[in-house]
N, C-alpha and C. Protein backbone atom coordinates (compact mmCIF):
# COMPACT_ATOMS: atom_id res chain seq x y z
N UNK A 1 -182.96 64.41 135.37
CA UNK A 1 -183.23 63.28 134.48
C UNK A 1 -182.17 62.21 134.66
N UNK A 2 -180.59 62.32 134.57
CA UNK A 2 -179.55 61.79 134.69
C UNK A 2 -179.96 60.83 136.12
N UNK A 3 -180.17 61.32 136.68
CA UNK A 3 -180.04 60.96 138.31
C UNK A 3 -181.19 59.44 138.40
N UNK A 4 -182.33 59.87 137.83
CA UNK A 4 -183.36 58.43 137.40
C UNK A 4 -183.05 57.58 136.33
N UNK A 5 -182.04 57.65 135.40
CA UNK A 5 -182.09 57.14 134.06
C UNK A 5 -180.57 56.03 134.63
N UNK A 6 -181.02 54.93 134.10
CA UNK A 6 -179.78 54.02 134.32
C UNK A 6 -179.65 52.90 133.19
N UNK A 7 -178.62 52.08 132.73
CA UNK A 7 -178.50 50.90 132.17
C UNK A 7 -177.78 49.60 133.05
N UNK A 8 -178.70 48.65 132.57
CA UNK A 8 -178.47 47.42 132.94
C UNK A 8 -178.36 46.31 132.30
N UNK A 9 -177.54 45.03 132.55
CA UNK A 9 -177.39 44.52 131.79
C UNK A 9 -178.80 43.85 131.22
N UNK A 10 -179.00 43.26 130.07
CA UNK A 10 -180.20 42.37 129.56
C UNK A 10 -180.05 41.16 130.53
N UNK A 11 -181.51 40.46 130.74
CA UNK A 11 -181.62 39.17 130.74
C UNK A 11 -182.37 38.47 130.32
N UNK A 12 -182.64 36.88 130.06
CA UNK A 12 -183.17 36.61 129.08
C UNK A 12 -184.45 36.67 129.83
N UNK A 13 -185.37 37.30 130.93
CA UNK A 13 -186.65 37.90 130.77
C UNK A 13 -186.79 39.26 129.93
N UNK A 14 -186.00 39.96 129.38
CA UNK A 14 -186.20 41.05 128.65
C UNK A 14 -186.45 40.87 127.27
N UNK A 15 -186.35 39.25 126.73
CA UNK A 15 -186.46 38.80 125.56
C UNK A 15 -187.67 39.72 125.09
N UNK A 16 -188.60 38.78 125.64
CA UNK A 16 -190.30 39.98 124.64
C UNK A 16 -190.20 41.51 125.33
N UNK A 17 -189.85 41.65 125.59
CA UNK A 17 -189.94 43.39 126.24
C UNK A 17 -188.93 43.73 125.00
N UNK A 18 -188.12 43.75 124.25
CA UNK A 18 -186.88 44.28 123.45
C UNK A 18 -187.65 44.18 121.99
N UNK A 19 -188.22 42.69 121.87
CA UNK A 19 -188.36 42.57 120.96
C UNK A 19 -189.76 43.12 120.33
N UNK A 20 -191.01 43.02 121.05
CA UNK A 20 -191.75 44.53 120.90
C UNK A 20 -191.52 45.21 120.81
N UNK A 21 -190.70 45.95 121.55
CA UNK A 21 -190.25 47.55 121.62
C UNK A 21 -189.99 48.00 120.23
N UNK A 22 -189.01 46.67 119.58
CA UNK A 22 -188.59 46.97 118.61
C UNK A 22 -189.44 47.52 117.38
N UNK A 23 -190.78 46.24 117.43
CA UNK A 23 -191.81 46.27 116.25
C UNK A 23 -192.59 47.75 116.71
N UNK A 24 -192.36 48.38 117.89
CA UNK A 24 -193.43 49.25 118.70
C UNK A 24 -192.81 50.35 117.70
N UNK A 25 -191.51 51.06 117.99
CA UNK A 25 -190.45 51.67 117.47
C UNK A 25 -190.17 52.00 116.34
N UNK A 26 -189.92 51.13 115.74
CA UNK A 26 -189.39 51.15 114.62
C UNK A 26 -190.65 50.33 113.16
N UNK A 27 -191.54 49.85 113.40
CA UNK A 27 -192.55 49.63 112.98
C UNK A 27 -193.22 50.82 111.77
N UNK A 28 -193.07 51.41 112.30
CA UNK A 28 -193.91 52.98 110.83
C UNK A 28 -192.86 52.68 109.71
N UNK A 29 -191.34 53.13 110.38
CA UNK A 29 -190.30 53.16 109.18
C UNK A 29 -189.99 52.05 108.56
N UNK A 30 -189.74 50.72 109.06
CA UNK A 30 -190.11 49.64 109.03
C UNK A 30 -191.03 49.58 106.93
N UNK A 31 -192.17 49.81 107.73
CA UNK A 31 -193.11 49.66 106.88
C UNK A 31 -193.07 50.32 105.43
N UNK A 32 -192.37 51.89 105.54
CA UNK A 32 -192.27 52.85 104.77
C UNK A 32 -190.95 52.12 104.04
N UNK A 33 -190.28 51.67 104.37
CA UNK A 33 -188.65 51.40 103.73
C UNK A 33 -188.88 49.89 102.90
N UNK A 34 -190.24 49.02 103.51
CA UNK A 34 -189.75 47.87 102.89
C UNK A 34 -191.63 47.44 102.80
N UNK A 35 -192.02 47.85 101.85
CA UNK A 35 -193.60 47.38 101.58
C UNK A 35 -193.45 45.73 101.27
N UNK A 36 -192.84 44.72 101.51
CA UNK A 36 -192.97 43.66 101.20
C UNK A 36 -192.40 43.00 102.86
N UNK A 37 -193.87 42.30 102.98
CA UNK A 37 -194.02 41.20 104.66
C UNK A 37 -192.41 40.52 105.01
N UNK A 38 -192.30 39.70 103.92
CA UNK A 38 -191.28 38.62 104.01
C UNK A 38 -189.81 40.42 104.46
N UNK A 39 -189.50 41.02 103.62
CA UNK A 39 -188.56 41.71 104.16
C UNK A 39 -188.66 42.38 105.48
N UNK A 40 -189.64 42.76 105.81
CA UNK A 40 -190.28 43.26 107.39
C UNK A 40 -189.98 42.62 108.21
N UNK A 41 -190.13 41.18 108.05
CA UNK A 41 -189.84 40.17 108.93
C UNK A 41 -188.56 39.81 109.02
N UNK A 42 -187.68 40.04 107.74
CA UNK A 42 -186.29 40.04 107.84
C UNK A 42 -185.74 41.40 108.68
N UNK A 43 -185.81 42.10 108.56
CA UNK A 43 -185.43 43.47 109.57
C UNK A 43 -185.83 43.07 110.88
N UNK A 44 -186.70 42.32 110.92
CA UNK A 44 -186.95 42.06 112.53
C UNK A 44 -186.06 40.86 113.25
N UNK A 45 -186.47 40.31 112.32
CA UNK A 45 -185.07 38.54 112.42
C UNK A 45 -184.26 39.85 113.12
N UNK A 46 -183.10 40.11 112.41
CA UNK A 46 -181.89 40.23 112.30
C UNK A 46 -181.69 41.32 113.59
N UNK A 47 -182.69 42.31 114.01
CA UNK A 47 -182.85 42.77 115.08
C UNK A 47 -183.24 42.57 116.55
N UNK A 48 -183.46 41.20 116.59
CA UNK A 48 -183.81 40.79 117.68
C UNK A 48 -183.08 40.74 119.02
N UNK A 49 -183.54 40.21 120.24
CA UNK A 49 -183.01 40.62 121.12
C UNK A 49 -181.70 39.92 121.39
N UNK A 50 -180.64 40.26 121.33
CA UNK A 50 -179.19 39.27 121.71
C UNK A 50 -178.71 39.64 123.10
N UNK A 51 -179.07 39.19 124.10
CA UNK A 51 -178.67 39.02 125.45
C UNK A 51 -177.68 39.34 125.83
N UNK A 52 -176.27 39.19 125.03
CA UNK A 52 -175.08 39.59 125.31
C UNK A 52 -174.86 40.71 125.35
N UNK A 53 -175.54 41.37 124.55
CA UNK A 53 -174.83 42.68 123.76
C UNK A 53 -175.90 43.60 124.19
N UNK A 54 -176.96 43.34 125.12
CA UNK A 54 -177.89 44.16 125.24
C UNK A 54 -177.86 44.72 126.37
N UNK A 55 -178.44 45.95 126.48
CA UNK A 55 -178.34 46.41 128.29
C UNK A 55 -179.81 47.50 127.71
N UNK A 56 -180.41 47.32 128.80
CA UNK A 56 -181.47 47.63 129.30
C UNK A 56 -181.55 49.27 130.14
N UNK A 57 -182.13 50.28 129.40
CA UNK A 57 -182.48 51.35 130.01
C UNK A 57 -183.92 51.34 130.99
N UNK A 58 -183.37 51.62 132.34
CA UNK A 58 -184.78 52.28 133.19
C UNK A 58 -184.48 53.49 133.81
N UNK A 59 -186.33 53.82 133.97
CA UNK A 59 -186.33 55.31 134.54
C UNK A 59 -187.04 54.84 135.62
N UNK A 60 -186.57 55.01 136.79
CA UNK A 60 -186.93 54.78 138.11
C UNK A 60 -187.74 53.55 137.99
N UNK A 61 -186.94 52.47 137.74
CA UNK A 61 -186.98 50.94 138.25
C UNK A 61 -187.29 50.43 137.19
N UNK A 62 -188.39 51.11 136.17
CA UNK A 62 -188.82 50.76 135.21
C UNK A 62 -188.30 50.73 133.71
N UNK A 63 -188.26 49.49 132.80
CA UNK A 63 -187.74 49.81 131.95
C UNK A 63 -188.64 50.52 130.47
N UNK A 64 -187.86 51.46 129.89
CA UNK A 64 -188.23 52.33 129.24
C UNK A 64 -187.38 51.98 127.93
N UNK A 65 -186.58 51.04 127.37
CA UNK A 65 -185.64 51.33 125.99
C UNK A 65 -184.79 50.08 126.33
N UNK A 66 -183.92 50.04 125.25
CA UNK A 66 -183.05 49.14 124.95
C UNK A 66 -181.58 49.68 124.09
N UNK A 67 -180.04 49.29 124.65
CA UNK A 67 -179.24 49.69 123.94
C UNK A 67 -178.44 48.53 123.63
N UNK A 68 -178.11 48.38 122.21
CA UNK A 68 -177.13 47.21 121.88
C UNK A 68 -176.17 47.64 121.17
N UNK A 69 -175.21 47.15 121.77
CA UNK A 69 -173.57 47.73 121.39
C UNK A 69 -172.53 46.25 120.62
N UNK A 70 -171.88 47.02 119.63
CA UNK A 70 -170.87 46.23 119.54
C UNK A 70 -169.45 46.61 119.29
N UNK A 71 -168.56 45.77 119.09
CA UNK A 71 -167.26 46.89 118.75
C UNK A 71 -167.00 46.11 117.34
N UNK A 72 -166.69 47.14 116.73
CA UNK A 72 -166.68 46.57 115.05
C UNK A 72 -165.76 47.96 114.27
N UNK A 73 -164.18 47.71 114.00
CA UNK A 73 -163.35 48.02 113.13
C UNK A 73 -163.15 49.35 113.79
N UNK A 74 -162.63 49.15 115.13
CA UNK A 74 -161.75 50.47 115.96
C UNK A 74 -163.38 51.54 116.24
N UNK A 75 -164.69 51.05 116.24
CA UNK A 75 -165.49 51.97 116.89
C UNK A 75 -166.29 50.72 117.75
N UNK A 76 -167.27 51.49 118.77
CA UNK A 76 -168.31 51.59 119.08
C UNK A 76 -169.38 51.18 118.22
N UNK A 77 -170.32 50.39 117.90
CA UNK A 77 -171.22 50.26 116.98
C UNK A 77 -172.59 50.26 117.58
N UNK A 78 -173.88 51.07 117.23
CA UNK A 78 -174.99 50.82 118.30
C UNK A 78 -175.62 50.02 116.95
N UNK A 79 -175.97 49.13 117.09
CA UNK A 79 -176.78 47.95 116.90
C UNK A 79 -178.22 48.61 116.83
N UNK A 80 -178.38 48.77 117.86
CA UNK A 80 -180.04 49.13 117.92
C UNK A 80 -180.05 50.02 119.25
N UNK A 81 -181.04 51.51 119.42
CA UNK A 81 -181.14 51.99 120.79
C UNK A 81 -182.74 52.42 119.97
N UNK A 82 -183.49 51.81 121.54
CA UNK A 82 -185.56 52.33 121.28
C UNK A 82 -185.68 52.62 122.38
N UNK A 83 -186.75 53.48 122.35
CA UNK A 83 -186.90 53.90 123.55
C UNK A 83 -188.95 53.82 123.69
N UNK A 84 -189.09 53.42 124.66
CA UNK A 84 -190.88 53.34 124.62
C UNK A 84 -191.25 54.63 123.82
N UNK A 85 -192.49 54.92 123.19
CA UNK A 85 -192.82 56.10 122.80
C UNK A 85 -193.30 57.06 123.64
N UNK A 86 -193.84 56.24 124.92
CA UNK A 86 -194.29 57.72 125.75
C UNK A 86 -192.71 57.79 126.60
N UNK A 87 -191.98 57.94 126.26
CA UNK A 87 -190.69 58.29 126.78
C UNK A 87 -190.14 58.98 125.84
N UNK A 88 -190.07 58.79 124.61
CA UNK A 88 -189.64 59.69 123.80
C UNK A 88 -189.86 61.16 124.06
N UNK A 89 -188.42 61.95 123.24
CA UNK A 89 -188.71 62.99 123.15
C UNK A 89 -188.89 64.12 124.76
N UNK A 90 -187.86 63.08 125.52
CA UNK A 90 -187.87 63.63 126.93
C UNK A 90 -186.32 63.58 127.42
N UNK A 91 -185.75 63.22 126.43
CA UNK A 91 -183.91 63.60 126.67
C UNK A 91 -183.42 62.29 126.98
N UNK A 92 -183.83 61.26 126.93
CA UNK A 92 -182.86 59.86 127.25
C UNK A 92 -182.62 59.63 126.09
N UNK A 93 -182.67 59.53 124.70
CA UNK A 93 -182.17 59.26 123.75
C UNK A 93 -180.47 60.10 123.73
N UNK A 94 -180.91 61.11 123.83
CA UNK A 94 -179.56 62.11 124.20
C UNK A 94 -178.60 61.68 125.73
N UNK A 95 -179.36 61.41 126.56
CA UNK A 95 -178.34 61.11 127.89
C UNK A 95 -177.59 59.73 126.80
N UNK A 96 -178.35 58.77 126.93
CA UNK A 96 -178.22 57.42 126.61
C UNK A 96 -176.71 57.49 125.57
N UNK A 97 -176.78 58.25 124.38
CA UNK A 97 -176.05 58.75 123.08
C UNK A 97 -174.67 59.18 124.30
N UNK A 98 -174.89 60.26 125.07
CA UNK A 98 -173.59 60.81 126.00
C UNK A 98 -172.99 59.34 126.38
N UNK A 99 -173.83 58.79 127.00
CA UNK A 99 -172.86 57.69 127.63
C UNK A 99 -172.17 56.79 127.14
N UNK A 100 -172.50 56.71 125.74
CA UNK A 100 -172.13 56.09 124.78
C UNK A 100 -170.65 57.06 123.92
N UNK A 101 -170.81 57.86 123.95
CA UNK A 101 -169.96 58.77 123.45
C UNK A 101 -168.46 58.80 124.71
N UNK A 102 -168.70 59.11 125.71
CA UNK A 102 -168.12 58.69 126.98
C UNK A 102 -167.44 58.01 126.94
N UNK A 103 -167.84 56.42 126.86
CA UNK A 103 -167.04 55.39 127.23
C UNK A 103 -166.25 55.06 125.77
N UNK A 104 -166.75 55.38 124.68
CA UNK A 104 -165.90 55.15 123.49
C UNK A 104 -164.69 56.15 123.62
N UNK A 105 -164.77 57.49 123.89
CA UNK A 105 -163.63 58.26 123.98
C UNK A 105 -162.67 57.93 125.27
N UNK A 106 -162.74 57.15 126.16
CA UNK A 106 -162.39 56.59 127.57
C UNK A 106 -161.54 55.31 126.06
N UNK A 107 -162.14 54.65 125.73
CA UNK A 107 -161.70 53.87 124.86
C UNK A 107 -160.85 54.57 123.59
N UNK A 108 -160.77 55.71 123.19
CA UNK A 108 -160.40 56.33 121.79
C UNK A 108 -160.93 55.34 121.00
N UNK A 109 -162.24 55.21 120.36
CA UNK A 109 -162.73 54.48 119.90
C UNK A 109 -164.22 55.89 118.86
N UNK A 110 -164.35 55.68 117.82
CA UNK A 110 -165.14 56.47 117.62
C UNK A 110 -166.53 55.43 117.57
N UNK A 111 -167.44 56.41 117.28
CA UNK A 111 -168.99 55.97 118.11
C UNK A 111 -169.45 55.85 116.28
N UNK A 112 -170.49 54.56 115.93
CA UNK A 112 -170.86 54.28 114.28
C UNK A 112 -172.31 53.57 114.39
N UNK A 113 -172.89 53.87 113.67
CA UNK A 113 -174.13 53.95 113.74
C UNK A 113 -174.72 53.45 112.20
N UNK A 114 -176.33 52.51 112.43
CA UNK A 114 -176.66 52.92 110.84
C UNK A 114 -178.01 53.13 111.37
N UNK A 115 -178.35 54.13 110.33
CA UNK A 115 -180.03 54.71 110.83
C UNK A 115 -181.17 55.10 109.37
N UNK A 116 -182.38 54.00 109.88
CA UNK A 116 -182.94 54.16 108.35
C UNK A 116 -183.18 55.48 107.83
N UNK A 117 -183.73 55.56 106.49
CA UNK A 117 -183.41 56.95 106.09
C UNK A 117 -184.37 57.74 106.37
N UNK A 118 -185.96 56.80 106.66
CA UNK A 118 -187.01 57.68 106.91
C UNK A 118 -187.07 57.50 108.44
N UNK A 119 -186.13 57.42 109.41
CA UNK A 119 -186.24 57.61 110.69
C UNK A 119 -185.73 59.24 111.28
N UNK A 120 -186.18 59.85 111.88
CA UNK A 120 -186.06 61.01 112.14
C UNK A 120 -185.06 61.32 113.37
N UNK A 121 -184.74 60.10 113.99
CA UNK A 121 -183.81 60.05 114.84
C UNK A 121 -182.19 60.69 114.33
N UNK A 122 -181.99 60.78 113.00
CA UNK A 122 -181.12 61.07 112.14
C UNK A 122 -180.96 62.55 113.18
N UNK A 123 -181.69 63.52 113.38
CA UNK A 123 -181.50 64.65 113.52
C UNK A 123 -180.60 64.58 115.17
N UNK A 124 -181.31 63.71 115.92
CA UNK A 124 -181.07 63.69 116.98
C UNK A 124 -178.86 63.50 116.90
N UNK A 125 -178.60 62.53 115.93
CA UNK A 125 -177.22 62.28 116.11
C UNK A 125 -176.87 63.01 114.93
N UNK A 126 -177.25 64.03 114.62
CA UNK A 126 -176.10 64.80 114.47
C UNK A 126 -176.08 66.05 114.67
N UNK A 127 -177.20 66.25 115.75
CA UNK A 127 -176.77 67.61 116.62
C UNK A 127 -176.34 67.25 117.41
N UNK A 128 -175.89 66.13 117.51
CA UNK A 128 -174.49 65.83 118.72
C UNK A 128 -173.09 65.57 117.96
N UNK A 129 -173.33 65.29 116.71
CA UNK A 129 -172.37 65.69 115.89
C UNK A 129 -171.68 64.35 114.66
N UNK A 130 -172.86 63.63 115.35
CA UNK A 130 -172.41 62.26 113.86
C UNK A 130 -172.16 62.91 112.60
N UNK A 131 -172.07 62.35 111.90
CA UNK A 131 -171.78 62.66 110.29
C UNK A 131 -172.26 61.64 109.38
N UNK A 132 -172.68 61.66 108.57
CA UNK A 132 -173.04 60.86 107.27
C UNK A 132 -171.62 60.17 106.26
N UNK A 133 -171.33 59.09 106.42
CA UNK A 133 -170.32 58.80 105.69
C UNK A 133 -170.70 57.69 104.67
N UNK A 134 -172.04 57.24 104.39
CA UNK A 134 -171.99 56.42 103.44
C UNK A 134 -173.89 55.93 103.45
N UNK A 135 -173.87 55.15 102.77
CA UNK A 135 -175.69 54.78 102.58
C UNK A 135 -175.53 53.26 102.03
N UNK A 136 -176.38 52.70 102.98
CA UNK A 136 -176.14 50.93 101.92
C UNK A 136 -177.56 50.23 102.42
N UNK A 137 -178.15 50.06 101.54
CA UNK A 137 -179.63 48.99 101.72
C UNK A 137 -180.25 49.84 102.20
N UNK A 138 -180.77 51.12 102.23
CA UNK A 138 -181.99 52.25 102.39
C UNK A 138 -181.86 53.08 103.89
N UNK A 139 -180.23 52.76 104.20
CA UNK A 139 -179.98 53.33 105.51
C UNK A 139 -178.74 54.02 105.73
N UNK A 140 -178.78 55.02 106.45
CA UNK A 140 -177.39 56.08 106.48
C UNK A 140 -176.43 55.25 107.47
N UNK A 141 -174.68 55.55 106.88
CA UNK A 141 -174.22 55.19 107.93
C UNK A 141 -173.41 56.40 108.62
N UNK A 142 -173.40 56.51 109.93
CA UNK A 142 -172.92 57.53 110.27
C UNK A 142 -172.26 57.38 111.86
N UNK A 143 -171.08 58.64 111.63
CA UNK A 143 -169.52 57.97 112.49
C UNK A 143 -169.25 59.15 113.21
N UNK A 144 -169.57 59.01 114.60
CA UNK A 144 -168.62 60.41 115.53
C UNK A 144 -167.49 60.16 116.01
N UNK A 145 -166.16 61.17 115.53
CA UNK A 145 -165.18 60.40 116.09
C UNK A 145 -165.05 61.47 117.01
N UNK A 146 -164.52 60.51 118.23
CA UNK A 146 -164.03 61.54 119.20
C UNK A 146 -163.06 61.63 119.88
């Protein structure tokens, strides 16, 4: 899997590819966390695609996900990581998470995250060992230090 799976930087043709992905993705929970349009649309605003900060996952040429990083108060911060749905659930969420874990400890930097509450991805980071350190606006925040 490792050997096909790569990141690259964003460019601004990845604009609508990110920003679907996003509504593709995250769209159910989305819906479940905030029954009112105008706030839906605010979660999406504020998620959109930022070029700088974005790098682009493919699996053999093709892109499959999106990871956005920032550094915010001595960690790592993921912004946003999606992955197409027929890709899900096939271990790049987990490679993707390693490499991320990687370069923050290369940095001594711990890895921070916020993840809505009805997203199930929750499980995924913290059998790698996040932790729950706080909850604000209907979403966990959670911190691996490493």
């Amino acid at each position: 899997m490792e050997s096909t799976l790569q990141l690259r930087p964003a460019t601004t043709h990845d604009a609508e590819f990110v920003d679907q992905l996003t509504r593709t993705t995250m769209g159910t929970y989305v819906e479940v966390t905030w029954p009112d349009e105008e706030a839906r649309e605010h979660y999406y605003r504020i998620n959109r695609f930022e070029c700088p900060k974005t790098r682009i996952i493919c699996r053999g040429g093709q892109r499959v996900g999106r990871l956005t990083l920032t550094h915010r108060e001595g960690s790592l911060f993921i912004d946003n990581m999606h992955v197409i749905p027929e890709a899900q659930g096939k271990g790049i969420g987990t490679w993707l998470l390693e490499q991320v874990i990687r370069d923050a400890r290369e940095k001594k930097l711990a890895v921070t995250l916020t993840v809505l509450k009805t997203n199930p991805a929750r499980r995924l980071y913290e059998r790698l060992g996040f932790q729950v350190y706080g909850e604000k606006n209907r979403r966990l925040q959670m911190r691996l230090v490493v």
